[in-house]
C-alpha atoms as a PDB file:
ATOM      1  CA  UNK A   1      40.490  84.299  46.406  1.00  0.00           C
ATOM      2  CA  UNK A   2      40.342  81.660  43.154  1.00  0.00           C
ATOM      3  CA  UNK A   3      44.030  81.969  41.576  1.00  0.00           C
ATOM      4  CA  UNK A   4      44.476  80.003  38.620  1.00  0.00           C
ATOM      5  CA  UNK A   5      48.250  80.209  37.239  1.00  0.00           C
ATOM      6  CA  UNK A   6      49.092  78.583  33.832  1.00  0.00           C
ATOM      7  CA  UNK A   7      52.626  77.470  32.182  1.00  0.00           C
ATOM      8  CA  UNK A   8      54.632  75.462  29.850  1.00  0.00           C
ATOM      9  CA  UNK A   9      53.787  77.417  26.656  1.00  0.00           C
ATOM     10  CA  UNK A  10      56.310  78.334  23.913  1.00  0.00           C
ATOM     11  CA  UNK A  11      57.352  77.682  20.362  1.00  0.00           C
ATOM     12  CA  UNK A  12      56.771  74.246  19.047  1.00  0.00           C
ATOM     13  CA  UNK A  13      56.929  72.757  15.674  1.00  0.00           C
ATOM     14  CA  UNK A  14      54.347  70.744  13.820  1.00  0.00           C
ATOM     15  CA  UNK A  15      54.215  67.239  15.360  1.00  0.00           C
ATOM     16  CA  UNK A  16      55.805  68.841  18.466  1.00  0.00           C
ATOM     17  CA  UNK A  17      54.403  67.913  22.166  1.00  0.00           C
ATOM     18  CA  UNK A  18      54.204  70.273  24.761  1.00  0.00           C
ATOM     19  CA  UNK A  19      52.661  70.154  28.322  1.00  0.00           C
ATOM     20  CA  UNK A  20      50.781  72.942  29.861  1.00  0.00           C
ATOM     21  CA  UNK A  21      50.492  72.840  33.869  1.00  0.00           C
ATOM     22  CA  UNK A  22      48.149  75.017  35.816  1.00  0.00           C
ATOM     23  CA  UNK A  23      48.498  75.469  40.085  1.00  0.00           C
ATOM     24  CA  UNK A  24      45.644  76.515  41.515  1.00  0.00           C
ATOM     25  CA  UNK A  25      44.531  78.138  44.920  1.00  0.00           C
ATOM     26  CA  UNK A  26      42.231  79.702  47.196  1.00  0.00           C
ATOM     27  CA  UNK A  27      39.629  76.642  46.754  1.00  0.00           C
ATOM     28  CA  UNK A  28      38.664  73.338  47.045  1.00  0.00           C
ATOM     29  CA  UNK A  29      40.924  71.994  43.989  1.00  0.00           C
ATOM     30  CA  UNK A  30      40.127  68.479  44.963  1.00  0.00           C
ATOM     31  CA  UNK A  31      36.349  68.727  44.666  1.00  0.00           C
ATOM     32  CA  UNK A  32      36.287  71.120  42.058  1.00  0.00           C
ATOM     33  CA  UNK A  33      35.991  70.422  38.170  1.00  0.00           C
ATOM     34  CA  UNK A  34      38.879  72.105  36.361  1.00  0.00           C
ATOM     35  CA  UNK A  35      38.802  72.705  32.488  1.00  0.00           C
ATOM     36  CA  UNK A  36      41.407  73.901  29.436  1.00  0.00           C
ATOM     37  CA  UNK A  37      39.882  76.927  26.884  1.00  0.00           C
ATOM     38  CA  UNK A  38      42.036  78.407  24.409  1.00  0.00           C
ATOM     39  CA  UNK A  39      41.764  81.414  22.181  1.00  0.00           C
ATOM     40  CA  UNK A  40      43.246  81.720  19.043  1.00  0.00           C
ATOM     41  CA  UNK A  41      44.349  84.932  17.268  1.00  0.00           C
ATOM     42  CA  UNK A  42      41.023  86.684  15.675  1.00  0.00           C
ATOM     43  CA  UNK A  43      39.013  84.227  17.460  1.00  0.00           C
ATOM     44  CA  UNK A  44      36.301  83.383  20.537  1.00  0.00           C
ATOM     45  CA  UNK A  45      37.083  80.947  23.457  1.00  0.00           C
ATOM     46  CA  UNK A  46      37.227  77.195  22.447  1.00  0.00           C
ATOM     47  CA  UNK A  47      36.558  75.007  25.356  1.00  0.00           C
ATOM     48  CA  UNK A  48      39.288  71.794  25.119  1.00  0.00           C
ATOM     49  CA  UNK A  49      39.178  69.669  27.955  1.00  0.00           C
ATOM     50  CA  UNK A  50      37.530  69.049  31.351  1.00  0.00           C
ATOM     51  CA  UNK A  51      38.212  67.016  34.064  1.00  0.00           C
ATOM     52  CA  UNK A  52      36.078  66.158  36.760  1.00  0.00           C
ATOM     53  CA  UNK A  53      36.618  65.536  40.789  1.00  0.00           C
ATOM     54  CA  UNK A  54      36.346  61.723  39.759  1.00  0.00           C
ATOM     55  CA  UNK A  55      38.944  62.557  37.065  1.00  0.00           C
ATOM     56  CA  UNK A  56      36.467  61.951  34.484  1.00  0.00           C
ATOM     57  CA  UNK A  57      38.115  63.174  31.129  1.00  0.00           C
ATOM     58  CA  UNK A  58      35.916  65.146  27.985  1.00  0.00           C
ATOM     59  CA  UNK A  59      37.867  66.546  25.268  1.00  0.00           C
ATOM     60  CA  UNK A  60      36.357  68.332  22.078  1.00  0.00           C
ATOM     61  CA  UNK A  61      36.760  66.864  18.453  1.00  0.00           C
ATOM     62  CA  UNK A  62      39.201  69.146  17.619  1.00  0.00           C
ATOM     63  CA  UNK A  63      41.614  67.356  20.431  1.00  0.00           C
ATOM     64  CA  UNK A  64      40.635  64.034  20.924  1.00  0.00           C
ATOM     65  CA  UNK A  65      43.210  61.577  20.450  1.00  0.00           C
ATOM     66  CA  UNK A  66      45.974  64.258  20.581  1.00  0.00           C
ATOM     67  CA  UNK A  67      45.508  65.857  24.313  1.00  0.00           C
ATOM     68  CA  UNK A  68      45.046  64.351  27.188  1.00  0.00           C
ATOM     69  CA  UNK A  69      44.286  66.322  30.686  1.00  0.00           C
ATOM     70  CA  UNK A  70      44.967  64.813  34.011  1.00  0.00           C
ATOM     71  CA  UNK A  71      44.970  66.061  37.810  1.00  0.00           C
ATOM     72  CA  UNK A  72      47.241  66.058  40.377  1.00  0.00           C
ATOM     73  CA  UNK A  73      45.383  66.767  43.267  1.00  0.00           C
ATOM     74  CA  UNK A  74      48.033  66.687  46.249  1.00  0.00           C
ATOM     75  CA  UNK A  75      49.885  69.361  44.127  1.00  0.00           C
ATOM     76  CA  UNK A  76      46.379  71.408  42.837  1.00  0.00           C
ATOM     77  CA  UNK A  77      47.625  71.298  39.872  1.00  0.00           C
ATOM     78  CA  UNK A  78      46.046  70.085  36.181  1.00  0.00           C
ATOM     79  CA  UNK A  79      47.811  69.768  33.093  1.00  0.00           C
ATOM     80  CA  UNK A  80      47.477  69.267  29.683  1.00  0.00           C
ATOM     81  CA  UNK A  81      49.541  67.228  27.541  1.00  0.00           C
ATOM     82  CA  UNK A  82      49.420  68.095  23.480  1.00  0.00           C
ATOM     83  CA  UNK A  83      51.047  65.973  21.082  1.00  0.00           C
ATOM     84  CA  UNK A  84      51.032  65.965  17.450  1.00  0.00           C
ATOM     85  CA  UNK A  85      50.596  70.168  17.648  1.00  0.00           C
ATOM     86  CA  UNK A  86      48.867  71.578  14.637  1.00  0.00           C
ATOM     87  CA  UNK A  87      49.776  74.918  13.654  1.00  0.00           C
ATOM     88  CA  UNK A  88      45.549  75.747  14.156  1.00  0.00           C
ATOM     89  CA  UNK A  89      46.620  74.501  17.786  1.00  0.00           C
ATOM     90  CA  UNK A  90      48.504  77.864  17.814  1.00  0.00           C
ATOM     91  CA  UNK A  91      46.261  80.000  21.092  1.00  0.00           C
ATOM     92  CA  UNK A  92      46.388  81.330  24.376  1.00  0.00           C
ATOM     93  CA  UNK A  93      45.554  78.393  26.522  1.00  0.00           C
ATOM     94  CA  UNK A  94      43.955  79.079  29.696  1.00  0.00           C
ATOM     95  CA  UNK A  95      42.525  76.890  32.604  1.00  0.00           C
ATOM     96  CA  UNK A  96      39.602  77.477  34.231  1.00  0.00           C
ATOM     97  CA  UNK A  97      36.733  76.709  37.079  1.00  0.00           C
ATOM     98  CA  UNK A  98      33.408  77.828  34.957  1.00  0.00           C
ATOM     99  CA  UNK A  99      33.772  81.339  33.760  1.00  0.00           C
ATOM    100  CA  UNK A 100      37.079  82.421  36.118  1.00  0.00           C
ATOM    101  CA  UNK A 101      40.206  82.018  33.946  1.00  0.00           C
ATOM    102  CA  UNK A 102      44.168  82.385  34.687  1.00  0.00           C
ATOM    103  CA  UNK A 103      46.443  84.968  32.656  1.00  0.00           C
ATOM    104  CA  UNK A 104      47.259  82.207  30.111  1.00  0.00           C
ATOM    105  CA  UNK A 105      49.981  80.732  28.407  1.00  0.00           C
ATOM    106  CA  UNK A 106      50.606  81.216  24.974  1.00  0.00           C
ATOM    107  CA  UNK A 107      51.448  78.085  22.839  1.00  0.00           C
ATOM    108  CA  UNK A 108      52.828  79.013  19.061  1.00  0.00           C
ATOM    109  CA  UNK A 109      53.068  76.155  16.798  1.00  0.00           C
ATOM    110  CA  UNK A 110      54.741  77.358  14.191  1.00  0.00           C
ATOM    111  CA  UNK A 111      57.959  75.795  11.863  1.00  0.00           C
END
């Protein structure tokens, strides 16, 4: 079955970088679009990033310029870099194929 497994979370200051890596398994990673979400405390799902089979990159406004996601297909994994962390960046990040989700990693930014 779809297994999606997230890490690199943890403390970071403001202005930190971290990078997030997600393996996944039991489908066609290479073919398949994979995507970031992250939840904050007290809040919904905020989509963050997508990147496509042709490694097309979309990021939301509330990311662009600061994340970047990239693929590394012979691995199945995607990650997300974040730079210049915000403490509103401060969520359980979570990667995802449509509606199907890993556990998450949880990213505190936070001096």
């Amino acid at each position: 079955q779809v297994q999606l497994v997230e890490s690199g979370g943890g403390l970071v200051q403001p202005g930190g970088s971290l990078r997030l890596s997600c393996a996944g398994s039991g489908f066609f990673f290479s073919g398949t679009t994979m995507s970031w979400v992250r939840q904050a405390p007290g809040k919904g799902l905020e989509w963050i990033s997508t990147i496509d089979r042709g490694h097309l990159r979309t990021y939301s406004e509330s990311v662009k310029g600061r994340f970047a996601i990239s693929r590394d297909n012979a691995k199945s994994t995607v990650y997300l870099q974040m730079n210049s962390l915000k403490p509103e960046d401060t969520a359980v990040y979570y990667c995802a194929i449509g509606i199907t989700r890993g556990r998450g990693t949880q990213v505190t930014v936070s001096s």
